[in-house]
C-alpha atoms as a PDB file:
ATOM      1  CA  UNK A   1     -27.811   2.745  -2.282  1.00  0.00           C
ATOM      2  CA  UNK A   2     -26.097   6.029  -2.191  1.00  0.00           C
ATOM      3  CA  UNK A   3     -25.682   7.500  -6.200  1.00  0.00           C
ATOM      4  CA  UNK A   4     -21.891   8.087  -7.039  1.00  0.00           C
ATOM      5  CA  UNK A   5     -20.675  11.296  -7.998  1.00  0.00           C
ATOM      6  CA  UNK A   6     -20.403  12.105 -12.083  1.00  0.00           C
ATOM      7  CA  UNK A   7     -16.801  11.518 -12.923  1.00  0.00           C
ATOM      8  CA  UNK A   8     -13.674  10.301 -10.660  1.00  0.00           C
ATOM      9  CA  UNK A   9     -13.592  11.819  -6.974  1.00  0.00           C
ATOM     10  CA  UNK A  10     -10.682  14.481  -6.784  1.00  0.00           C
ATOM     11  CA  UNK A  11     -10.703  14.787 -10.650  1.00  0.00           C
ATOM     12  CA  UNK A  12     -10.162  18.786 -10.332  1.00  0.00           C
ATOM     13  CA  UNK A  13      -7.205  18.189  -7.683  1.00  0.00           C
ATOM     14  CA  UNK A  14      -3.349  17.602  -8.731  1.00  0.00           C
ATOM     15  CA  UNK A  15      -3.000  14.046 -10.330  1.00  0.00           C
ATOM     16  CA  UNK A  16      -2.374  11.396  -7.697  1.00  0.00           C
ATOM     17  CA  UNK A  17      -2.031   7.533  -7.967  1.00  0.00           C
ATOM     18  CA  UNK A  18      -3.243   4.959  -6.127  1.00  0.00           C
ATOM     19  CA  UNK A  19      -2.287   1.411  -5.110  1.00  0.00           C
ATOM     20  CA  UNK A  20      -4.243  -1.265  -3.577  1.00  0.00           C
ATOM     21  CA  UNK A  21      -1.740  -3.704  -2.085  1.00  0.00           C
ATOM     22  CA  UNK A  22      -3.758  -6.834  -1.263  1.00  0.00           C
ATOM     23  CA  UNK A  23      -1.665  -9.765   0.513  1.00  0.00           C
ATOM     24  CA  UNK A  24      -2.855 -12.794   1.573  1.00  0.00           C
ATOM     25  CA  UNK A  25      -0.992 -13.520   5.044  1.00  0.00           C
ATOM     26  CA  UNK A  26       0.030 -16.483   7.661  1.00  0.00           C
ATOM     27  CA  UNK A  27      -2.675 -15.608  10.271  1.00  0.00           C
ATOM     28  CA  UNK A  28      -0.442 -16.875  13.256  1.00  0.00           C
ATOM     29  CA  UNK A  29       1.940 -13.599  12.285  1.00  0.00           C
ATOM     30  CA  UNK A  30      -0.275 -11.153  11.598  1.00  0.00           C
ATOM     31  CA  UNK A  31      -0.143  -9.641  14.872  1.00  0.00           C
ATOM     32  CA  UNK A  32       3.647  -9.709  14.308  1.00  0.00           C
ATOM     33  CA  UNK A  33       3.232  -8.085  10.320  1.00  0.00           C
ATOM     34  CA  UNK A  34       1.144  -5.326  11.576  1.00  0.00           C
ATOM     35  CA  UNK A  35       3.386  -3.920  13.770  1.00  0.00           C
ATOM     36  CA  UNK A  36       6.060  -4.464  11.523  1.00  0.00           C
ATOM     37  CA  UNK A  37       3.976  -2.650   8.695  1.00  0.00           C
ATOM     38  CA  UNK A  38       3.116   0.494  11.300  1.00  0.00           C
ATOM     39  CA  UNK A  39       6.374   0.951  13.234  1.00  0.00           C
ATOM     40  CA  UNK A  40       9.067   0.048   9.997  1.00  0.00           C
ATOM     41  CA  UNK A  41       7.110   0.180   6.373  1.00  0.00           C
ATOM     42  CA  UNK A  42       4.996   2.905   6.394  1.00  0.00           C
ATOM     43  CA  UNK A  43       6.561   5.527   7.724  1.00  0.00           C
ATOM     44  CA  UNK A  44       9.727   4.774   5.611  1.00  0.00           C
ATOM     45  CA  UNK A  45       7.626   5.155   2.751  1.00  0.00           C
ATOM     46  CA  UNK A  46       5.650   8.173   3.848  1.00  0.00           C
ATOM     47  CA  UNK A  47       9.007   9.515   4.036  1.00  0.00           C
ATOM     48  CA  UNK A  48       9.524   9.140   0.381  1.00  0.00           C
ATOM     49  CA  UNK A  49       6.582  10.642  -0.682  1.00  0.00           C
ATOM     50  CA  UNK A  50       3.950   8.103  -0.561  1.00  0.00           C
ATOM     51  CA  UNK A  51       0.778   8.650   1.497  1.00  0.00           C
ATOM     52  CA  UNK A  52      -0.758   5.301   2.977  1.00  0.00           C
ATOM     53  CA  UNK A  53      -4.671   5.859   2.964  1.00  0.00           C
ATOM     54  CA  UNK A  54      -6.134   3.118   4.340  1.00  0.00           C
ATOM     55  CA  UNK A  55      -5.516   0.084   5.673  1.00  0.00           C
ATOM     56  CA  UNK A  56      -7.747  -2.901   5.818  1.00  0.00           C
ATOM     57  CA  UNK A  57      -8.332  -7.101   7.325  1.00  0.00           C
ATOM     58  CA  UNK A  58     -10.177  -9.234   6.627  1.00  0.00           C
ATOM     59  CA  UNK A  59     -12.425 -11.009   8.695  1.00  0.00           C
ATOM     60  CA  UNK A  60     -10.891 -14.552   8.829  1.00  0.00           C
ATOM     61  CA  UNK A  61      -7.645 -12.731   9.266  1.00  0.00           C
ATOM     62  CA  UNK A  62      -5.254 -13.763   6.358  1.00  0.00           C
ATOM     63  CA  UNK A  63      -5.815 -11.481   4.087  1.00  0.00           C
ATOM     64  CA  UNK A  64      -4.594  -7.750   4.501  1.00  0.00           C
ATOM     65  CA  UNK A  65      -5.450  -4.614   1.936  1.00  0.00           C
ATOM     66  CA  UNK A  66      -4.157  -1.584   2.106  1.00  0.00           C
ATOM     67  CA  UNK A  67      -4.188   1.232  -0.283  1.00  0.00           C
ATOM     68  CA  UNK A  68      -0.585   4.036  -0.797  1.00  0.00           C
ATOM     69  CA  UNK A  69      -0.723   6.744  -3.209  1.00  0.00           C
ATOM     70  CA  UNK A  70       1.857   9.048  -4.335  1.00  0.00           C
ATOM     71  CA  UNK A  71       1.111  12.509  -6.532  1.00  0.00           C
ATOM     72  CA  UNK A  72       1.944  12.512 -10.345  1.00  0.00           C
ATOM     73  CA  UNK A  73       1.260   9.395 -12.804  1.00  0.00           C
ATOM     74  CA  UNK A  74       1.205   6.041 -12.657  1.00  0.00           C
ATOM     75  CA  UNK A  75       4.866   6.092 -14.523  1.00  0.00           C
ATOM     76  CA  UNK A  76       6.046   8.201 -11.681  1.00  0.00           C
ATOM     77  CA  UNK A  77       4.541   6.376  -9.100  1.00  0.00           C
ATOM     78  CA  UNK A  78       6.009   3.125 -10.627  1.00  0.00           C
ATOM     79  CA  UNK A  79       9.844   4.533 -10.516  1.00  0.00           C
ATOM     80  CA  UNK A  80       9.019   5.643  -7.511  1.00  0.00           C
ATOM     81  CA  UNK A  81       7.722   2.061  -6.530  1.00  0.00           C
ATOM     82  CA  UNK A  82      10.787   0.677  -8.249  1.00  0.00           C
ATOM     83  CA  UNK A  83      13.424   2.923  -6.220  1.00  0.00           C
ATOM     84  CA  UNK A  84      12.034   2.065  -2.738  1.00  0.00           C
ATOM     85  CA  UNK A  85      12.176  -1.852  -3.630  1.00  0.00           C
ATOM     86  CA  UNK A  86      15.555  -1.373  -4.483  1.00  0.00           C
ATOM     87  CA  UNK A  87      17.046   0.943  -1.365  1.00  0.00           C
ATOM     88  CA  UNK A  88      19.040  -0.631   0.892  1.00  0.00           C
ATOM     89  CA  UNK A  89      16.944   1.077   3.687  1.00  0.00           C
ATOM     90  CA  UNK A  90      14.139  -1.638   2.241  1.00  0.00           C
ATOM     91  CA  UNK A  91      16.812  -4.233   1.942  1.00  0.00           C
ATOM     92  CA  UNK A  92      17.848  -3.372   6.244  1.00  0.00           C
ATOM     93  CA  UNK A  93      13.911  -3.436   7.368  1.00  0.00           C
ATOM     94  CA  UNK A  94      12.951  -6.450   5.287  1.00  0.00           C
ATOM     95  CA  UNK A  95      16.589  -8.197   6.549  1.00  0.00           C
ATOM     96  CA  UNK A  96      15.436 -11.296   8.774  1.00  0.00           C
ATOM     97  CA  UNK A  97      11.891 -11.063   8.685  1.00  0.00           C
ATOM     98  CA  UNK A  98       9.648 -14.038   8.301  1.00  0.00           C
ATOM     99  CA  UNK A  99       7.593 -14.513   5.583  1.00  0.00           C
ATOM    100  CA  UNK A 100       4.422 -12.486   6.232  1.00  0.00           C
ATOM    101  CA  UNK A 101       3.043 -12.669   2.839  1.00  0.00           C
ATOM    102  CA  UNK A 102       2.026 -15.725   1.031  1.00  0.00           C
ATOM    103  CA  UNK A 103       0.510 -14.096  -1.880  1.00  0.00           C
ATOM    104  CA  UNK A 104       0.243 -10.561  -3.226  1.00  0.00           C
ATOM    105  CA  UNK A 105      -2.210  -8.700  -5.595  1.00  0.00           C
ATOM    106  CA  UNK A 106      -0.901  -5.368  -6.697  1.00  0.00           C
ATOM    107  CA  UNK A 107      -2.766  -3.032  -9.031  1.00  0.00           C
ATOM    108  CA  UNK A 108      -3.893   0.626  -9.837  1.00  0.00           C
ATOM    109  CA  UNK A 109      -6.918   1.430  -8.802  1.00  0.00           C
ATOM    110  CA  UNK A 110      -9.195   5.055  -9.144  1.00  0.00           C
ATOM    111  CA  UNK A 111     -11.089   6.272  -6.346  1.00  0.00           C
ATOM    112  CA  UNK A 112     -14.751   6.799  -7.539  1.00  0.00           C
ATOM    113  CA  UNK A 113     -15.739   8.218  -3.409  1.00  0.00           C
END
């Protein structure tokens, strides 16, 4: 096994926070939620400042993990967070959609490599 670095990876950069968005999904419209996510959610939120880093399924296919940051603290990140689920641009993509996600599991996390 490879040894981690001492301390937290980008330490000695500009503070940044980072979200893992986990969501468990209906697996007959995940085809369907990953376009939605690439062509209509992520670049409306790259164009308010957050940075989607990776994005990651799971084998069995219903379950979906991606990870968004966003420089400055978690309190920033969080108003930030709070003003994009409350912009009617979210309201307009959102508007009609099925219900891709059955279950979320949202939480900062620190990137150790």
């Amino acid at each position: 096994m490879t040894e981690l670095p001492e301390g937290i990876a980008g330490a000695e950069q500009a503070q940044r926070t980072t979200m893992m968005r986990r969501y468990t999904t209906d697996p007959e419209l995940l085809d369907e939620f990953v376009q939605f996510l690439r062509s209509e959610v992520f670049p409306a939120r790259e164009a308010r400042g957050f940075t989607v880093e990776s994005v990651w399924l799971s084998a069995e296919k219903d379950e979906l993990t991606w990870f968004v940051s966003r420089p400055g603290s978690r309190e920033e990140f969080e108003q930030a967070e709070k003003e994009w689920e409350e912009s009617e641009e979210r309201a307009r993509i959102f508007a009609g959609r099925p219900a891709f996600v059955l279950g979320k599991d949202i939480r900062p996390v620190t990137r150790l490599r």
